[in-house]
N, C-alpha and C. Protein backbone atom coordinates (compact mmCIF):
# COMPACT_ATOMS: atom_id res chain seq x y z
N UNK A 1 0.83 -1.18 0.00
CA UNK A 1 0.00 0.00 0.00
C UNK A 1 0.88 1.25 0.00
N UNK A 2 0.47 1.98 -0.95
CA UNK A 2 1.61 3.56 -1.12
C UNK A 2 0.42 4.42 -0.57
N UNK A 3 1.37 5.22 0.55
CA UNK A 3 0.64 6.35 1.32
C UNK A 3 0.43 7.76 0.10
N UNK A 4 -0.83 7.80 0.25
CA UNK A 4 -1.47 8.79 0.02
C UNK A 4 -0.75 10.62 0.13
N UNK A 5 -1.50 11.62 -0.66
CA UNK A 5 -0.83 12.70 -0.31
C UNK A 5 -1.08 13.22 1.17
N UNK A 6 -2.55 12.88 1.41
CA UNK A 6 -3.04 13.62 2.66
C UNK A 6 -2.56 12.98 3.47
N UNK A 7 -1.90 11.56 3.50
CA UNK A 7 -1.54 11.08 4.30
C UNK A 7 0.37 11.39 4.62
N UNK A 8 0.93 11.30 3.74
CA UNK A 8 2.14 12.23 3.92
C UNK A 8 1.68 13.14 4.53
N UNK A 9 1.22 14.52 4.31
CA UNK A 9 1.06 15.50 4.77
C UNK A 9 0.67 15.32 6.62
N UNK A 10 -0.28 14.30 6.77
CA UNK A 10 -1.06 13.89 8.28
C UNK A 10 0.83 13.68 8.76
N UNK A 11 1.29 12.76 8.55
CA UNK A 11 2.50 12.67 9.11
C UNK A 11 3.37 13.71 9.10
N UNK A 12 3.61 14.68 7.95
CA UNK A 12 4.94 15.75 8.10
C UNK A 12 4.15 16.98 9.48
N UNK A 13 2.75 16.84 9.86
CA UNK A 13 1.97 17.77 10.41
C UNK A 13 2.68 16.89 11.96
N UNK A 14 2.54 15.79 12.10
CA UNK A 14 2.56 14.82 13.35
C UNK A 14 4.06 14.94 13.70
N UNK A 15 5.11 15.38 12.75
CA UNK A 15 6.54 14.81 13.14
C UNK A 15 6.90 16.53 13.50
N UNK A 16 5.91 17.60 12.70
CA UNK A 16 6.72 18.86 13.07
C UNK A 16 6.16 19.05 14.55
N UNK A 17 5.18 18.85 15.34
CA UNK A 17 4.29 18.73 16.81
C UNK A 17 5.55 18.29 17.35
N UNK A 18 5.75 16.91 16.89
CA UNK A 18 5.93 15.93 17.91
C UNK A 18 8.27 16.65 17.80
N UNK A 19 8.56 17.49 17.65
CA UNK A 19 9.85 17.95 17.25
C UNK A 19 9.70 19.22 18.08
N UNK A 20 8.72 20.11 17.51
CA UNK A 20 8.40 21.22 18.54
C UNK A 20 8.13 20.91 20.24
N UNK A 21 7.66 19.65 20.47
CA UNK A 21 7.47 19.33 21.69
C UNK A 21 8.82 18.84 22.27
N UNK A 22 9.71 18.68 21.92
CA UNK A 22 11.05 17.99 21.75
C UNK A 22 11.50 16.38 21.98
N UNK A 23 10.26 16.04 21.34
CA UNK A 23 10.16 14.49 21.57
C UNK A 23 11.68 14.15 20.53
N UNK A 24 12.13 14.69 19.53
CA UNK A 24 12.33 14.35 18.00
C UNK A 24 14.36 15.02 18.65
N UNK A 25 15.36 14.13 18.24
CA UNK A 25 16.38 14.72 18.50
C UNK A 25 17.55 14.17 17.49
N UNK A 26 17.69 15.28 17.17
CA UNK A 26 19.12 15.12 16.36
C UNK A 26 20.65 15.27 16.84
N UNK A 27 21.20 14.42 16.72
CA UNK A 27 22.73 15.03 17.62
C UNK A 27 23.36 15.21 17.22
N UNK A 28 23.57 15.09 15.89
CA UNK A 28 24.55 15.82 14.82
C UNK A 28 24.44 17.42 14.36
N UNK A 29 23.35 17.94 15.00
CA UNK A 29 22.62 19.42 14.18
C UNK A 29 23.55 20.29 14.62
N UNK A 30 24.59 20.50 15.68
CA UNK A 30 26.13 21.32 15.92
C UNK A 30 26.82 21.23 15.02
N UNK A 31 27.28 19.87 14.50
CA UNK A 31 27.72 19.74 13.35
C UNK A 31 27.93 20.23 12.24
N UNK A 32 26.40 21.03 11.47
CA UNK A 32 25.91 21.23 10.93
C UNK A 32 25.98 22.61 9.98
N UNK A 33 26.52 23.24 11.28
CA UNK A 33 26.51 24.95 11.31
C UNK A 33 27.52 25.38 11.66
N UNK A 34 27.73 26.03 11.21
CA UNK A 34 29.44 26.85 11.65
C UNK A 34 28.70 26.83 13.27
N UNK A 35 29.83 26.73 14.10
CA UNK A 35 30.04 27.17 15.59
C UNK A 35 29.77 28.25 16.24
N UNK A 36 29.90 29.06 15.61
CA UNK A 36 29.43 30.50 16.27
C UNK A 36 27.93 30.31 16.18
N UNK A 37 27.16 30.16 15.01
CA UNK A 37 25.88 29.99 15.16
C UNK A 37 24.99 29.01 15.61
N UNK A 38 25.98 27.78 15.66
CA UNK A 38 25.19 26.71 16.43
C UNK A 38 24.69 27.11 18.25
N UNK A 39 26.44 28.00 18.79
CA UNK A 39 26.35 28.14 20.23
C UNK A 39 25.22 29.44 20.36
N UNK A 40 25.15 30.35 19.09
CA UNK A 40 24.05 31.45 18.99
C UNK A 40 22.25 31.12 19.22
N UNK A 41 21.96 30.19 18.25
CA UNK A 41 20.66 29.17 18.38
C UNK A 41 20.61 28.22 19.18
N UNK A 42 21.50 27.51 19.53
CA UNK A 42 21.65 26.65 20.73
C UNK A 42 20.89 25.44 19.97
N UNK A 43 21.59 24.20 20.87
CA UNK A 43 21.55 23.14 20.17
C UNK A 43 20.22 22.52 20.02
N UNK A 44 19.18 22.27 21.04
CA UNK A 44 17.88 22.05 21.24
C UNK A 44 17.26 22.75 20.17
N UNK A 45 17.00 24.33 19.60
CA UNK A 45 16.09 24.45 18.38
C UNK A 45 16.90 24.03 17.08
N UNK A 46 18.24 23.66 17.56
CA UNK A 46 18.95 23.28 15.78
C UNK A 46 18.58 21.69 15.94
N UNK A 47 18.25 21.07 16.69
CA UNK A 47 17.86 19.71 16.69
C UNK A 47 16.62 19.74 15.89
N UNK A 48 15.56 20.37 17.09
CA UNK A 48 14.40 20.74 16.18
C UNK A 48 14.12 20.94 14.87
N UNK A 49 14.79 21.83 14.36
CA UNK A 49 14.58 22.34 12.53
C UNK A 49 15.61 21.10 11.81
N UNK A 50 16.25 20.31 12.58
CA UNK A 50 17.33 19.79 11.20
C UNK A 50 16.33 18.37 11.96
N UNK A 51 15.44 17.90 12.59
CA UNK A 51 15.00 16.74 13.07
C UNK A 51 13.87 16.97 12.07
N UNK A 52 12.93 18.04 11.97
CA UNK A 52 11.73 18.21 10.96
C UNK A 52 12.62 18.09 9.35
N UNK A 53 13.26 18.58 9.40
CA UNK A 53 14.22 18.75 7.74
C UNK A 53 14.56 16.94 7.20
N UNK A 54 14.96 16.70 8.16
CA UNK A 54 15.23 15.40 7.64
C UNK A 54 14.35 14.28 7.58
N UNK A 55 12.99 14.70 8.32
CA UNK A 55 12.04 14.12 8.36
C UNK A 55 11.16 14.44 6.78
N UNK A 56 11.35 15.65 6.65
CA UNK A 56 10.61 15.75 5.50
C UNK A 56 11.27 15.89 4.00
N UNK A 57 12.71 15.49 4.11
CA UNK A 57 13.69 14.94 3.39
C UNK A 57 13.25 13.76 2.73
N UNK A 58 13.14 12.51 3.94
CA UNK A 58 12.43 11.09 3.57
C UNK A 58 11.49 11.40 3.09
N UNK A 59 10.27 11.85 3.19
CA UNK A 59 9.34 12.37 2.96
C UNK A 59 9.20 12.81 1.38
N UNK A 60 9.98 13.11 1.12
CA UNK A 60 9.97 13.62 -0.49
C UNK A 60 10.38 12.86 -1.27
N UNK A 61 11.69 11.63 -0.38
CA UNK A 61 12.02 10.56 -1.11
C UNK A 61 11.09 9.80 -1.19
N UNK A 62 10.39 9.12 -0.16
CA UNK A 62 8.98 8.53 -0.65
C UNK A 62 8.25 8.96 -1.61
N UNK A 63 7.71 10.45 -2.15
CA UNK A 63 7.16 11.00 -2.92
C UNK A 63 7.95 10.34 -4.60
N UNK A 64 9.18 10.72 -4.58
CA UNK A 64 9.93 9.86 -5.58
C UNK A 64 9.76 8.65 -5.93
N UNK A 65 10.09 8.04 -5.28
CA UNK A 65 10.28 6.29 -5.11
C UNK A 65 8.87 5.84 -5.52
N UNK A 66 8.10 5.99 -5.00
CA UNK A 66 6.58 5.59 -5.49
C UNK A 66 5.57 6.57 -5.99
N UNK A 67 6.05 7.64 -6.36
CA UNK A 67 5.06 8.94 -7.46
C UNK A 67 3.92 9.43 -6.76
N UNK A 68 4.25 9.99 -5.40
CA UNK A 68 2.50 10.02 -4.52
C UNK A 68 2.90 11.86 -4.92
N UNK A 69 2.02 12.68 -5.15
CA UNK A 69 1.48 13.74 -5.66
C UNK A 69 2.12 14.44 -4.50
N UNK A 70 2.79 15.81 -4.81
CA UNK A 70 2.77 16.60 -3.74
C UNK A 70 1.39 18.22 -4.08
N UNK A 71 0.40 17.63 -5.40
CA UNK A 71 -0.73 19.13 -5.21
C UNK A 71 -1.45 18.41 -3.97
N UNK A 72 -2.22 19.78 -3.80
CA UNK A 72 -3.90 19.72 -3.18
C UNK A 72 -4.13 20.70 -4.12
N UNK A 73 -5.58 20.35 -3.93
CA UNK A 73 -6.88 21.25 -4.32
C UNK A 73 -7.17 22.46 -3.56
N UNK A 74 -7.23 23.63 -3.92
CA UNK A 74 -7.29 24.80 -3.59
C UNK A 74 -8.81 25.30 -4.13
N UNK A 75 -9.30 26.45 -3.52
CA UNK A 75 -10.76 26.78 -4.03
C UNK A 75 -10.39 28.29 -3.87
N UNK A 76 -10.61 28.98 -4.94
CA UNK A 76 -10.39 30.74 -5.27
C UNK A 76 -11.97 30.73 -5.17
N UNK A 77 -12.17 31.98 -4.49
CA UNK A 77 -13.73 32.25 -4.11
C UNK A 77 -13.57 34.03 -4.90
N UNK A 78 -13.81 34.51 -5.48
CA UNK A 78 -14.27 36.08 -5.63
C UNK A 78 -15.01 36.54 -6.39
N UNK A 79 -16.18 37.49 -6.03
CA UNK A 79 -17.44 38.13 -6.61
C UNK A 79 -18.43 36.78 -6.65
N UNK A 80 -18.45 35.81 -6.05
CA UNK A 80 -19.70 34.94 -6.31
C UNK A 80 -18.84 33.90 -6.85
N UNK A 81 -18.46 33.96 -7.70
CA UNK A 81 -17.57 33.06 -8.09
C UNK A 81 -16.72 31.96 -7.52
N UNK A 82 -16.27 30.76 -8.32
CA UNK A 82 -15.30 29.96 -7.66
C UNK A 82 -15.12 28.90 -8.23
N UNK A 83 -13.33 28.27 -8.13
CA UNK A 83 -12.68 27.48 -9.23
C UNK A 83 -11.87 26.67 -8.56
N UNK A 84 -12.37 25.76 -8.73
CA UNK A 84 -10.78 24.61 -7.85
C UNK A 84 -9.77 24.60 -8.92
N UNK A 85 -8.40 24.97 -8.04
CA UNK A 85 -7.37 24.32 -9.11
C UNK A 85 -6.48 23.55 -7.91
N UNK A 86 -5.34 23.00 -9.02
CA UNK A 86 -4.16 22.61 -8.33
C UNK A 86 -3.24 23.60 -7.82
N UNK A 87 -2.64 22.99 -6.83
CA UNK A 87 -1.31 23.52 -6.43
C UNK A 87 -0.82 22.91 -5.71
N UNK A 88 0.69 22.92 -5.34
CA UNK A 88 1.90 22.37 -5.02
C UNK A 88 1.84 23.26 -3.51
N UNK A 89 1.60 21.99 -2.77
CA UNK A 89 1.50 22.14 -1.13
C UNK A 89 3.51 22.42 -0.85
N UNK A 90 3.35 23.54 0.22
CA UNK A 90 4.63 24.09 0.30
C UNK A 90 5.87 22.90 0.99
N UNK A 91 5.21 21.50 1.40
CA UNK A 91 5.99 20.99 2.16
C UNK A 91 6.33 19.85 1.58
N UNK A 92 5.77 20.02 0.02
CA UNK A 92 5.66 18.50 -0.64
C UNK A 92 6.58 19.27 -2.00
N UNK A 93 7.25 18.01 -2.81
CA UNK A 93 7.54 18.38 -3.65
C UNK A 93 6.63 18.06 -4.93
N UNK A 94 7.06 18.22 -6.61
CA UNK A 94 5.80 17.70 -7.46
C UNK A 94 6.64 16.80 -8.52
N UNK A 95 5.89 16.00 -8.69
CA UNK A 95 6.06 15.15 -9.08
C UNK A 95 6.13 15.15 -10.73
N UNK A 96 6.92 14.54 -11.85
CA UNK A 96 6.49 14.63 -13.16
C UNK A 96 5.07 14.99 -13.30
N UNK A 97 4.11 14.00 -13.29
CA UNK A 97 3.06 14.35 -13.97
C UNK A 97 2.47 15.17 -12.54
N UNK A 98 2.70 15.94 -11.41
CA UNK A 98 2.30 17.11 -10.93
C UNK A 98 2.24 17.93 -11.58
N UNK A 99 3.23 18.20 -12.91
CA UNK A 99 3.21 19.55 -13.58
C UNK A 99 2.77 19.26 -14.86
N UNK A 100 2.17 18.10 -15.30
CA UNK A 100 1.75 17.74 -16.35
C UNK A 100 -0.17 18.32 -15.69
N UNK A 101 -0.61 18.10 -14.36
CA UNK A 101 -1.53 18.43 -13.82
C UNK A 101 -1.85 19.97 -14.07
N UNK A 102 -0.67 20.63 -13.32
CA UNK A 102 -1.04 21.64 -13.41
C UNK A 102 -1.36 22.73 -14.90
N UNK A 103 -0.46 22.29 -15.74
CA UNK A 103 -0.44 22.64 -17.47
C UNK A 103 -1.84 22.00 -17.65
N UNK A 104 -2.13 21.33 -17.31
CA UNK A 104 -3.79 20.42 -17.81
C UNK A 104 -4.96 22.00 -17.51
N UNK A 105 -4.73 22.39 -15.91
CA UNK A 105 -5.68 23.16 -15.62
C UNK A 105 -5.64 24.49 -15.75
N UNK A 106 -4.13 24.51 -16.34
CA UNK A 106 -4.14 26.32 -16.78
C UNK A 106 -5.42 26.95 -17.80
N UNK A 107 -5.68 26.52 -18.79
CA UNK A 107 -7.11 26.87 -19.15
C UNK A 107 -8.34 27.42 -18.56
N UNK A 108 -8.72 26.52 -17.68
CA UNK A 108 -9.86 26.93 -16.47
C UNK A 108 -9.09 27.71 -15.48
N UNK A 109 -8.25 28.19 -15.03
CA UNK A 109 -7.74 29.36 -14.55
C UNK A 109 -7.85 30.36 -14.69
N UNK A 110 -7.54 30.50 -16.36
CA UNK A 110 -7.36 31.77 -17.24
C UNK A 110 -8.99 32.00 -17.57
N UNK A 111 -9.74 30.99 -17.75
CA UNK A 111 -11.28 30.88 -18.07
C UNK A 111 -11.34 32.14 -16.74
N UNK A 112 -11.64 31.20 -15.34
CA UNK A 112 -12.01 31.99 -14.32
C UNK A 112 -11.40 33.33 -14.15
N UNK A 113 -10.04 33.43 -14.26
CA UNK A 113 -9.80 34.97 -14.42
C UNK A 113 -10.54 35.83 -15.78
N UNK A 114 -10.32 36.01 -16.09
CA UNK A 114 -10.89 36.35 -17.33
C UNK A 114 -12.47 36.73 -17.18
N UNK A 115 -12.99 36.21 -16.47
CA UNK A 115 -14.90 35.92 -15.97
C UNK A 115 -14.97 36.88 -14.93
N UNK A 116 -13.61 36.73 -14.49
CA UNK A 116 -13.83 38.11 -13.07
C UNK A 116 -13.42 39.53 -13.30
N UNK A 117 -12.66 39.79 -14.13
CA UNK A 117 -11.52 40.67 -14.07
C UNK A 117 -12.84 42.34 -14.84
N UNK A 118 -13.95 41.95 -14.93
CA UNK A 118 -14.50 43.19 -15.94
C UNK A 118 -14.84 44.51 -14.81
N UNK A 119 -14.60 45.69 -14.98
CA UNK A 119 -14.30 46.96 -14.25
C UNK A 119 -13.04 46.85 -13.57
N UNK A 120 -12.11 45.82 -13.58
CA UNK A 120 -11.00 45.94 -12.38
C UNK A 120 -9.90 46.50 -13.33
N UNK A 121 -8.74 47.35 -12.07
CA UNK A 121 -7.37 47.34 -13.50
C UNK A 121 -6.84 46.68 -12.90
N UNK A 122 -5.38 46.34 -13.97
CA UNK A 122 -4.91 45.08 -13.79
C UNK A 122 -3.31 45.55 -13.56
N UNK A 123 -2.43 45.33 -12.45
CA UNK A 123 -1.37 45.79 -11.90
C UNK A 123 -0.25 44.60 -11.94
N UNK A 124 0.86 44.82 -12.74
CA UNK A 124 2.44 43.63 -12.02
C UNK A 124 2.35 44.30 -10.46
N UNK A 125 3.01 42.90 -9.55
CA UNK A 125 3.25 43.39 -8.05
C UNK A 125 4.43 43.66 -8.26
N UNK A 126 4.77 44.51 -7.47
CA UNK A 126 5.82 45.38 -7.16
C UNK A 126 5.79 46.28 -6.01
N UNK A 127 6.83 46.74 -5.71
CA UNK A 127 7.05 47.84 -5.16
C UNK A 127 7.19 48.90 -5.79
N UNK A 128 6.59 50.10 -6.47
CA UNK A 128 5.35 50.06 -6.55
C UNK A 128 4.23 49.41 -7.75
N UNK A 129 3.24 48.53 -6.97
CA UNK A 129 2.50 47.86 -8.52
C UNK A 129 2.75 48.89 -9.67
N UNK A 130 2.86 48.09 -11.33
CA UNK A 130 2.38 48.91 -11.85
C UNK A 130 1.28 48.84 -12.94
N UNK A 131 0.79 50.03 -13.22
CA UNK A 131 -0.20 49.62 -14.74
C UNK A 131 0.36 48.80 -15.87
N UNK A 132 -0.36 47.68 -15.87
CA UNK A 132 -0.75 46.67 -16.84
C UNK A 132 -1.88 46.70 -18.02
N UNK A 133 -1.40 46.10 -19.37
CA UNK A 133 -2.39 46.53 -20.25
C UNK A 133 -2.65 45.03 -20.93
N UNK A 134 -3.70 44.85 -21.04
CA UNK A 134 -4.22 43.85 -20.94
C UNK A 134 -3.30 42.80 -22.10
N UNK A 135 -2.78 43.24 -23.26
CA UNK A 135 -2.45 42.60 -24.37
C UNK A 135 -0.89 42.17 -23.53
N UNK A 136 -0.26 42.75 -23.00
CA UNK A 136 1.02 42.44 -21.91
C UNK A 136 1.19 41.20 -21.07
N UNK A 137 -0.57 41.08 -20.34
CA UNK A 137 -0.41 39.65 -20.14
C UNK A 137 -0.87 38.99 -21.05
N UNK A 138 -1.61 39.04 -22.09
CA UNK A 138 -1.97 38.05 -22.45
C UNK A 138 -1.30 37.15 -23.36
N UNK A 139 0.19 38.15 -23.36
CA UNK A 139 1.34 37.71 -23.65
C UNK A 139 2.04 36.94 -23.02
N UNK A 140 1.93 37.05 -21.44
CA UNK A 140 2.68 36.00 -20.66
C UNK A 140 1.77 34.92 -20.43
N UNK A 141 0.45 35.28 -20.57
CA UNK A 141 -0.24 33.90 -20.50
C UNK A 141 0.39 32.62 -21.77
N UNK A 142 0.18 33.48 -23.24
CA UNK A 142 0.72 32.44 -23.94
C UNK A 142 1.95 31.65 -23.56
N UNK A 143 2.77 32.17 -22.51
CA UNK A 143 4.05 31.88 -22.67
C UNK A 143 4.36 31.55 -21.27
N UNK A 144 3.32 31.24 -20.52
CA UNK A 144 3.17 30.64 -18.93
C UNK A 144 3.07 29.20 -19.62
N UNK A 145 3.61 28.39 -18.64
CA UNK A 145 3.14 26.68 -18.49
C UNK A 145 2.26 26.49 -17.69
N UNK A 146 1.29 27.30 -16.29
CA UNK A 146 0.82 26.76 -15.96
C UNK A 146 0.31 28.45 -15.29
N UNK A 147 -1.13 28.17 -14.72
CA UNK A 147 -1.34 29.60 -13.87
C UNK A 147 -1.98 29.09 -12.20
N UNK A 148 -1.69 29.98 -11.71
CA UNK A 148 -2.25 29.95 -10.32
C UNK A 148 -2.94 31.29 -10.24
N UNK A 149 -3.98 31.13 -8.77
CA UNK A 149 -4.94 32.40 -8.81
C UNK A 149 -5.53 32.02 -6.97
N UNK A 150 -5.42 33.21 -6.95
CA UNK A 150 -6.00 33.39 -5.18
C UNK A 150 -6.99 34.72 -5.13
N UNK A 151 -7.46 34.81 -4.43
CA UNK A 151 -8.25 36.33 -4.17
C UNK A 151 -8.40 36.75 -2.65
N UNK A 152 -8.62 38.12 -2.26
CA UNK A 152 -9.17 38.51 -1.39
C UNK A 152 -10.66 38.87 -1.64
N UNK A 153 -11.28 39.84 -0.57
CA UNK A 153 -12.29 40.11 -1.22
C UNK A 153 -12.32 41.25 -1.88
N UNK A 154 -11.20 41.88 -2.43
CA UNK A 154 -11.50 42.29 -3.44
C UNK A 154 -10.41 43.09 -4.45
N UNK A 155 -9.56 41.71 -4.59
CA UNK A 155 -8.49 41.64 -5.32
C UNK A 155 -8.26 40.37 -5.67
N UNK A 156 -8.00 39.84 -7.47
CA UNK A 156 -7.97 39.10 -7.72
C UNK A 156 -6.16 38.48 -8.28
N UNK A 157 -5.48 37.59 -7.66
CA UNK A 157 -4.17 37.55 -8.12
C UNK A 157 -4.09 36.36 -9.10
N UNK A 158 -3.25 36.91 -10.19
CA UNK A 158 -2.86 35.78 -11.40
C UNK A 158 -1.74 35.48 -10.89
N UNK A 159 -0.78 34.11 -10.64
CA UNK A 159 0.59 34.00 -10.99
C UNK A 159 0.49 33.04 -12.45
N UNK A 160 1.67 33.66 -13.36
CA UNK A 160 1.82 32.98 -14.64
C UNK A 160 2.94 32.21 -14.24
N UNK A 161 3.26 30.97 -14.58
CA UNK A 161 4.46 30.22 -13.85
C UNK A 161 4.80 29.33 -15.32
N UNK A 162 6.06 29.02 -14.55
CA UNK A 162 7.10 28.47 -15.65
C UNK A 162 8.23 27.84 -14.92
N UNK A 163 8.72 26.66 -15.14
CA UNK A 163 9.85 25.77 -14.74
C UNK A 163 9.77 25.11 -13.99
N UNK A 164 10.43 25.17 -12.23
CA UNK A 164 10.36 24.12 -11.33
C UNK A 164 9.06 24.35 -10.60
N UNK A 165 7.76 24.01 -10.59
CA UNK A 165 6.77 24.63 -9.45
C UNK A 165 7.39 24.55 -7.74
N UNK A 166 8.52 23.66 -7.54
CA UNK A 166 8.74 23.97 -6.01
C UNK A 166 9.95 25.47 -5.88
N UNK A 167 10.29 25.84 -6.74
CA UNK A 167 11.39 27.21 -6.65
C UNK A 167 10.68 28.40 -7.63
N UNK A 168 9.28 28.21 -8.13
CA UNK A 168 9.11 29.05 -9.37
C UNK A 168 8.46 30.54 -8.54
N UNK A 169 8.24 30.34 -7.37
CA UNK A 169 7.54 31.79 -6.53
C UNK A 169 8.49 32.58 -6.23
N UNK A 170 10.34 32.00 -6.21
CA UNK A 170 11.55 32.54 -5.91
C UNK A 170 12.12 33.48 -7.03
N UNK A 171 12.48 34.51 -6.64
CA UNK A 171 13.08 35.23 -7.35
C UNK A 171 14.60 34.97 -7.78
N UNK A 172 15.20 34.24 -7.02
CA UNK A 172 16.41 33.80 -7.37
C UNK A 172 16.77 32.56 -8.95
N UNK A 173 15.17 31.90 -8.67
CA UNK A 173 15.08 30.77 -9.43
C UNK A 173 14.96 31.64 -10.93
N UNK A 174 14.87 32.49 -11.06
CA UNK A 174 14.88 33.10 -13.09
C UNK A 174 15.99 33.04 -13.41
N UNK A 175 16.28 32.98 -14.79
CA UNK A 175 15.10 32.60 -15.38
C UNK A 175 14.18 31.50 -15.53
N UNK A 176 15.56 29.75 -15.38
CA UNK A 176 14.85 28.99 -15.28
C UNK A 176 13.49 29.08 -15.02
N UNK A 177 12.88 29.22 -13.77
CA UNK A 177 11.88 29.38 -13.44
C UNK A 177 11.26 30.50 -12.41
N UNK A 178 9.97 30.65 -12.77
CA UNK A 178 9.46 31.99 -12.33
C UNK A 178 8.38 31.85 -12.06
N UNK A 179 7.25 33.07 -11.61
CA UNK A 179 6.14 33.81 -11.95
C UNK A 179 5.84 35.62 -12.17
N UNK A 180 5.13 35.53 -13.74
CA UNK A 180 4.62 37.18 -12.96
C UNK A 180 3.29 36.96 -12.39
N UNK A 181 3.39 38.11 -11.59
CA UNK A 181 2.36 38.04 -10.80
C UNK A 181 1.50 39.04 -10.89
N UNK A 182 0.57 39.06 -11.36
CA UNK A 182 -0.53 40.11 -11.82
C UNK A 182 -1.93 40.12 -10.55
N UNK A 183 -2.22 41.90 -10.21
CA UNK A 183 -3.10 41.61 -9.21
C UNK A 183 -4.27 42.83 -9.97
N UNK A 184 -5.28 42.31 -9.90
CA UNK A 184 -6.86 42.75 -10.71
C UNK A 184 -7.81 43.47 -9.29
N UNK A 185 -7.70 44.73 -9.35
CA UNK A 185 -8.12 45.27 -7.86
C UNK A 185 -9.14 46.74 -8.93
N UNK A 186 -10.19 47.29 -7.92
CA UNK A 186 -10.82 47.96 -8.27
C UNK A 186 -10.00 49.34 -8.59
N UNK A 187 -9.08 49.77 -7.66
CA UNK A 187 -8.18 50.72 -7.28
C UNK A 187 -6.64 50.91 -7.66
N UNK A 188 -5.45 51.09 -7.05
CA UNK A 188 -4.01 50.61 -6.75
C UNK A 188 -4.69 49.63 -5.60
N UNK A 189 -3.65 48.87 -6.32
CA UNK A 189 -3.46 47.16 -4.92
C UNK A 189 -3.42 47.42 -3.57
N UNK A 190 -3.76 46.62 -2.96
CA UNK A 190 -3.34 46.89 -1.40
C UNK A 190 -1.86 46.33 -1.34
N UNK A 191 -1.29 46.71 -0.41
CA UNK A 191 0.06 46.08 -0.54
C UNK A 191 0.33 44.68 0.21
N UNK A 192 -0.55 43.88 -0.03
CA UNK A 192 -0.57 42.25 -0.03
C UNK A 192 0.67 42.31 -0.95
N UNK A 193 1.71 41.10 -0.28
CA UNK A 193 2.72 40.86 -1.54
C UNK A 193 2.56 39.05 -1.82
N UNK A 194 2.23 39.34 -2.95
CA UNK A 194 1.48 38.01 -3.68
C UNK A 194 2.85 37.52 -4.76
């Protein structure tokens, strides 16, 4: 029997508790870190974070070894509206056909954005957002592999993504991989950084 995603997840939830409580001990985690900062953090929370790390190390190797999914299902709610898509849970990695998933549902993404976006303008995030014109994304849409979308109540966010989905929200990861991130607000954005 190959464990399930929710069921990975039930366990990486059970091993970070049961580490925070300091059931979970590593004795190599001094090791680990230059010396000055090990005696700075002290050895008990470097046990902690390198006891969860390596826990959810295995954890990803299982994900490998037998192909168990690192999405869940997400639900974007705004103006009445609402769209399940995929996405890549932050503690899991994705799998080949994870991103064959997510390229599947970029369509109904762009559907649902697209259904919401009428009176809103449409802003890149930044410091400071700026004006976006509609033919700009619909340039990066062609040229996204996959989209993600969240809302408040009353701001709608596109990410257009491309390359690794576990490094593509990082700015370090471009070009390989990326997102822009487009936010659809009645006004200037709130400064949510999406």
């Amino acid at each position: 029997m190959v464990y399930t995603t929710a069921e990975l997840l039930d366990f990486l939830d059970q091993e970070l508790r049961a580490a925070w409580r300091g059931e979970r001990v590593v004795l190599s985690s001094e090791e680990r870190l230059n010396p000055v900062v090990a005696k700075a953090i002290g050895t008990a929370k470097l046990s902690k974070v390198f006891a969860v790390q390596d826990f959810r190390d295995q954890i990803h190797h299982y994900q490998r070894e037998h192909n168990v999914s690192g999405l869940v299902w997400h639900t974007c709610r705004f103006q009445g509206r609402s769209h399940q898509l995929p996405e890549l849970h932050p503690q899991l990695i994705a799998t080949p056909s994870d991103k064959q998933t997510l390229q599947a549902a970029k369509g109904g993404v762009i559907e649902f954005w697209h259904n919401s976006i009428a009176n809103l303008r449409l802003w890149r995030s930044g410091a400071p957002p700026l004006p976006l014109e509609l033919n700009t994304i619909e340039r990066w849409i062609a040229e996204a592999e996959w989209a993600e979308i969240d809302a408040t109540r009353t701001e709608l966010y596109l990410r257009l993504c491309w390359g690794d989905p576990k490094v593509c929200h990082y700015d370090w990861a471009r070009p390989d991989s990326g997102c822009e991130r487009i936010i659809a607000a009645i006004a200037e954005p709130s400064s949510i950084k999406v």
